[in-house]
C-alpha atoms as a PDB file:
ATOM      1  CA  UNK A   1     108.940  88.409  94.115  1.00  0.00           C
ATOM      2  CA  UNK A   2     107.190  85.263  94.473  1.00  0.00           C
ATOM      3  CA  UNK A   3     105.439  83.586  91.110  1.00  0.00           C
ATOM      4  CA  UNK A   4     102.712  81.498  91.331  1.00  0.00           C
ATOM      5  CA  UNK A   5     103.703  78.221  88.689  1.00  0.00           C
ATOM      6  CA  UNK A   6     100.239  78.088  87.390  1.00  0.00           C
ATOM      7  CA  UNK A   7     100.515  81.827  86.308  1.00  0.00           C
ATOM      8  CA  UNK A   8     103.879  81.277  84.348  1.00  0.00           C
ATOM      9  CA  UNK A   9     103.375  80.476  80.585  1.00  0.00           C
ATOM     10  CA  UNK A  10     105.934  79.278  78.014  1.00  0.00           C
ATOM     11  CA  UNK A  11     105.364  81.714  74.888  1.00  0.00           C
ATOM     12  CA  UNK A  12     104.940  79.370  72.885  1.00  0.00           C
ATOM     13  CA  UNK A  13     102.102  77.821  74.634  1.00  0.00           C
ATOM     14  CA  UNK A  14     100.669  81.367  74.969  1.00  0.00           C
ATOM     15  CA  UNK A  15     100.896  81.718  70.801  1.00  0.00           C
ATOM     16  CA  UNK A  16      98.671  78.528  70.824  1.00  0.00           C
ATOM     17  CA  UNK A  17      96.094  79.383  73.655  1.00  0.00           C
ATOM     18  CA  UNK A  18      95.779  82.762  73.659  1.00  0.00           C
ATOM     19  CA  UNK A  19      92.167  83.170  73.949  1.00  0.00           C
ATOM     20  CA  UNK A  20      91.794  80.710  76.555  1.00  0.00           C
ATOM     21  CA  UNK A  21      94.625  82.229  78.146  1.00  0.00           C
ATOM     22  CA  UNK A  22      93.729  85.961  77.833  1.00  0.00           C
ATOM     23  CA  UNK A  23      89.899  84.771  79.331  1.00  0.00           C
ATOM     24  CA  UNK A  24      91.235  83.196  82.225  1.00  0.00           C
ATOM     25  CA  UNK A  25      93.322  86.129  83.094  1.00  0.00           C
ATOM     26  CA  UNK A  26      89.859  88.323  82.908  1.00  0.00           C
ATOM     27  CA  UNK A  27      88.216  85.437  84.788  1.00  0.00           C
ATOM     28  CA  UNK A  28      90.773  85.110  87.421  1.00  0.00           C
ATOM     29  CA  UNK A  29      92.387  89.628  87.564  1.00  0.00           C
ATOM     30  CA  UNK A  30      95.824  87.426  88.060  1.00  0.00           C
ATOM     31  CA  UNK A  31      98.458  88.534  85.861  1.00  0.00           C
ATOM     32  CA  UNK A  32     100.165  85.876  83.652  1.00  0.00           C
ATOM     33  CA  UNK A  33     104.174  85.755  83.759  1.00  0.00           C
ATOM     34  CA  UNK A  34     105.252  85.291  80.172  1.00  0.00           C
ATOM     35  CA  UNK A  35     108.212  82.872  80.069  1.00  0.00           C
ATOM     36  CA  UNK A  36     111.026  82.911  76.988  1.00  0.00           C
ATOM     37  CA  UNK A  37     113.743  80.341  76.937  1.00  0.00           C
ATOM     38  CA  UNK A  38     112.664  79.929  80.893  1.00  0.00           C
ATOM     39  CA  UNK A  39     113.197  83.366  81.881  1.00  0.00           C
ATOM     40  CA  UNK A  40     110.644  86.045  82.371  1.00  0.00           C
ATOM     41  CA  UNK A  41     110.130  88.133  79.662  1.00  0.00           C
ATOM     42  CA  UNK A  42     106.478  90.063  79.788  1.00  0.00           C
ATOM     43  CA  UNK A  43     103.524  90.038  82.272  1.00  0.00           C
ATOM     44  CA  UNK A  44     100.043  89.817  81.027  1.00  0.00           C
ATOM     45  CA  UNK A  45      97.898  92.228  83.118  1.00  0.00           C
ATOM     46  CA  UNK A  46      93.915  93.037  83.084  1.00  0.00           C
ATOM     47  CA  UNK A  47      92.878  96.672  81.581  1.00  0.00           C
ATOM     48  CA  UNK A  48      91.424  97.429  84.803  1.00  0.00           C
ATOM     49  CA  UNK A  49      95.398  96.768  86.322  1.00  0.00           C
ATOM     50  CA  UNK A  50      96.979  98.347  84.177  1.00  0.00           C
ATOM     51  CA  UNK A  51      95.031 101.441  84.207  1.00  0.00           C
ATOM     52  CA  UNK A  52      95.690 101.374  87.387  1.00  0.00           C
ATOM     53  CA  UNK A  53      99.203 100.970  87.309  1.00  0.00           C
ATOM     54  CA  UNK A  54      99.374 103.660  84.973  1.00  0.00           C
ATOM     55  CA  UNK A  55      96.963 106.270  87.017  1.00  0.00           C
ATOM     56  CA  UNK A  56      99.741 105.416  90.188  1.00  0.00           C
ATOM     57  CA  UNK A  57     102.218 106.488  87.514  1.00  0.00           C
ATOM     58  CA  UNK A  58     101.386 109.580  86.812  1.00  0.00           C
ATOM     59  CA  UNK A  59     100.279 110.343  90.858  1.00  0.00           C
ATOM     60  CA  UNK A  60     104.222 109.299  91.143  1.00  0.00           C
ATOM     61  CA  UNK A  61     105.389 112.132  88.355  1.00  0.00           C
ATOM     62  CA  UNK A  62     102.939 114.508  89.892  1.00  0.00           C
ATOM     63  CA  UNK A  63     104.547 114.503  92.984  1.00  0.00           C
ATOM     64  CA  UNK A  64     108.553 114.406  91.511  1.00  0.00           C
ATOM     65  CA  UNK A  65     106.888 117.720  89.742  1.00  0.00           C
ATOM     66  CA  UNK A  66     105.338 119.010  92.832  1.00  0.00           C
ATOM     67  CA  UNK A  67     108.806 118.626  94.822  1.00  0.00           C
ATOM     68  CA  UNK A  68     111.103 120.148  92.044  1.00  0.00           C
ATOM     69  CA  UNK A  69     108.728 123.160  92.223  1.00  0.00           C
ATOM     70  CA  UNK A  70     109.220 123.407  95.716  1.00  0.00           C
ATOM     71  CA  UNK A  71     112.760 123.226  96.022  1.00  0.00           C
ATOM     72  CA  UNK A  72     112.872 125.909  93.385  1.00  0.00           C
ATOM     73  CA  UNK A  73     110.884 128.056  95.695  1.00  0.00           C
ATOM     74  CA  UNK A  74     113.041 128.130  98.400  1.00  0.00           C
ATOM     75  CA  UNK A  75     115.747 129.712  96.808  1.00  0.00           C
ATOM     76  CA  UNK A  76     113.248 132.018  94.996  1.00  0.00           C
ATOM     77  CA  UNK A  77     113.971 135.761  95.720  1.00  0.00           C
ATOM     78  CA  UNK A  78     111.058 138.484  94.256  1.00  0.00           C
ATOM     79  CA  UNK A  79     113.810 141.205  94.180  1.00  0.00           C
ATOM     80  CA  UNK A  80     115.596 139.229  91.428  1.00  0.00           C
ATOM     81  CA  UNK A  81     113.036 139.460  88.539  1.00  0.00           C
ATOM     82  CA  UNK A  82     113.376 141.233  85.464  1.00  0.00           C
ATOM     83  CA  UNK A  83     110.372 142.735  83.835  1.00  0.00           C
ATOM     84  CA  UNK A  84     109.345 142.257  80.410  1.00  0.00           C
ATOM     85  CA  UNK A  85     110.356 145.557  79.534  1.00  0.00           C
ATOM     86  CA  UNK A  86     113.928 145.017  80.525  1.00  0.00           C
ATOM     87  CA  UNK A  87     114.084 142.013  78.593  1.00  0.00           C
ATOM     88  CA  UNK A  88     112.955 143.487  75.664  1.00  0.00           C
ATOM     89  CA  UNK A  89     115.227 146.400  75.845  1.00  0.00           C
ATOM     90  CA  UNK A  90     118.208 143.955  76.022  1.00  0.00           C
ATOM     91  CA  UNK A  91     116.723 141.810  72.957  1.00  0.00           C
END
Protein backbone atom coordinates (compact mmCIF):
# COMPACT_ATOMS: atom_id res chain seq x y z
CA UNK A 1 0.00 0.00 0.00
CA UNK A 2 1.35 3.20 -1.01
CA UNK A 3 1.46 6.26 1.78
CA UNK A 4 1.38 9.57 0.85
CA UNK A 5 4.47 11.40 3.25
CA UNK A 6 2.36 14.38 3.89
CA UNK A 7 -0.40 12.08 5.41
CA UNK A 8 2.09 10.28 7.87
CA UNK A 9 2.30 11.94 11.37
CA UNK A 10 4.77 11.28 14.21
CA UNK A 11 2.43 10.85 17.43
CA UNK A 12 3.93 13.04 19.05
CA UNK A 13 3.40 15.78 16.67
CA UNK A 14 -0.25 14.60 16.47
CA UNK A 15 -0.49 15.07 20.63
CA UNK A 16 0.59 18.73 19.86
CA UNK A 17 -1.62 19.56 16.73
CA UNK A 18 -4.45 17.71 17.04
CA UNK A 19 -7.03 20.13 16.16
CA UNK A 20 -5.28 21.39 13.27
CA UNK A 21 -4.64 17.98 12.39
CA UNK A 22 -8.11 16.41 12.94
CA UNK A 23 -9.55 19.73 10.67
CA UNK A 24 -7.41 19.10 7.90
CA UNK A 25 -8.35 15.52 7.75
CA UNK A 26 -12.24 16.82 7.55
CA UNK A 27 -10.98 19.46 5.10
CA UNK A 28 -9.04 17.18 2.95
CA UNK A 29 -11.54 13.13 3.59
CA UNK A 30 -7.65 11.79 3.48
CA UNK A 31 -6.91 9.57 6.22
CA UNK A 32 -3.83 10.38 8.39
CA UNK A 33 -1.22 7.40 8.99
CA UNK A 34 -0.28 7.62 12.63
CA UNK A 35 3.46 6.90 13.00
CA UNK A 36 5.12 5.38 16.51
CA UNK A 37 8.82 4.93 16.77
CA UNK A 38 8.57 5.18 12.66
CA UNK A 39 6.26 2.44 12.17
CA UNK A 40 2.59 2.61 11.53
CA UNK A 41 0.57 2.27 14.31
CA UNK A 42 -3.22 3.81 13.75
CA UNK A 43 -4.99 5.55 10.79
CA UNK A 44 -7.05 8.58 11.37
CA UNK A 45 -10.21 8.27 9.21
CA UNK A 46 -13.35 10.79 8.62
CA UNK A 47 -16.86 9.64 10.30
CA UNK A 48 -18.28 9.60 6.98
CA UNK A 49 -15.22 6.68 6.13
CA UNK A 50 -15.51 4.95 8.68
CA UNK A 51 -19.14 4.50 8.64
CA UNK A 52 -18.59 3.39 5.64
CA UNK A 53 -16.07 1.00 6.30
CA UNK A 54 -18.11 -0.32 8.91
CA UNK A 55 -21.60 -0.53 6.77
CA UNK A 56 -19.11 -2.76 4.07
CA UNK A 57 -18.45 -4.75 7.24
CA UNK A 58 -21.40 -5.89 8.12
CA UNK A 59 -22.58 -6.36 4.05
CA UNK A 60 -19.28 -8.76 4.36
CA UNK A 61 -20.82 -10.82 7.61
CA UNK A 62 -24.17 -10.76 5.93
CA UNK A 63 -23.07 -12.61 3.19
CA UNK A 64 -20.51 -15.28 5.33
CA UNK A 65 -24.18 -15.71 7.13
CA UNK A 66 -26.08 -15.98 3.98
CA UNK A 67 -23.54 -18.77 2.61
CA UNK A 68 -23.36 -20.88 5.90
CA UNK A 69 -27.19 -20.99 5.63
CA UNK A 70 -26.97 -22.24 2.33
CA UNK A 71 -24.60 -24.87 2.64
CA UNK A 72 -26.68 -26.07 5.54
CA UNK A 73 -29.54 -26.37 3.16
CA UNK A 74 -28.17 -28.61 0.91
CA UNK A 75 -27.74 -31.31 3.12
CA UNK A 76 -31.15 -30.47 4.70
CA UNK A 77 -33.58 -33.49 4.53
CA UNK A 78 -37.57 -32.67 5.74
CA UNK A 79 -37.96 -36.42 6.61
CA UNK A 80 -35.37 -35.98 9.40
CA UNK A 81 -37.24 -33.59 11.79
CA UNK A 82 -38.49 -34.30 15.06
CA UNK A 83 -41.59 -32.62 16.28
CA UNK A 84 -41.96 -30.84 19.39
CA UNK A 85 -43.91 -33.47 20.79
CA UNK A 86 -41.22 -36.04 20.40
CA UNK A 87 -38.84 -33.90 21.99
CA UNK A 88 -40.77 -33.35 24.81
CA UNK A 89 -41.60 -36.91 25.36
CA UNK A 90 -37.82 -37.69 25.45
CA UNK A 91 -37.17 -34.60 27.94
Amino acid sequence: MLVETKQMVPITRLQKELTRIVRELSDSGKAIYILKNNNMEAVLLSYDEYEYLKNIEEIFEQLEIKNIVEKRLEKYDPKNNISWENIRKEI
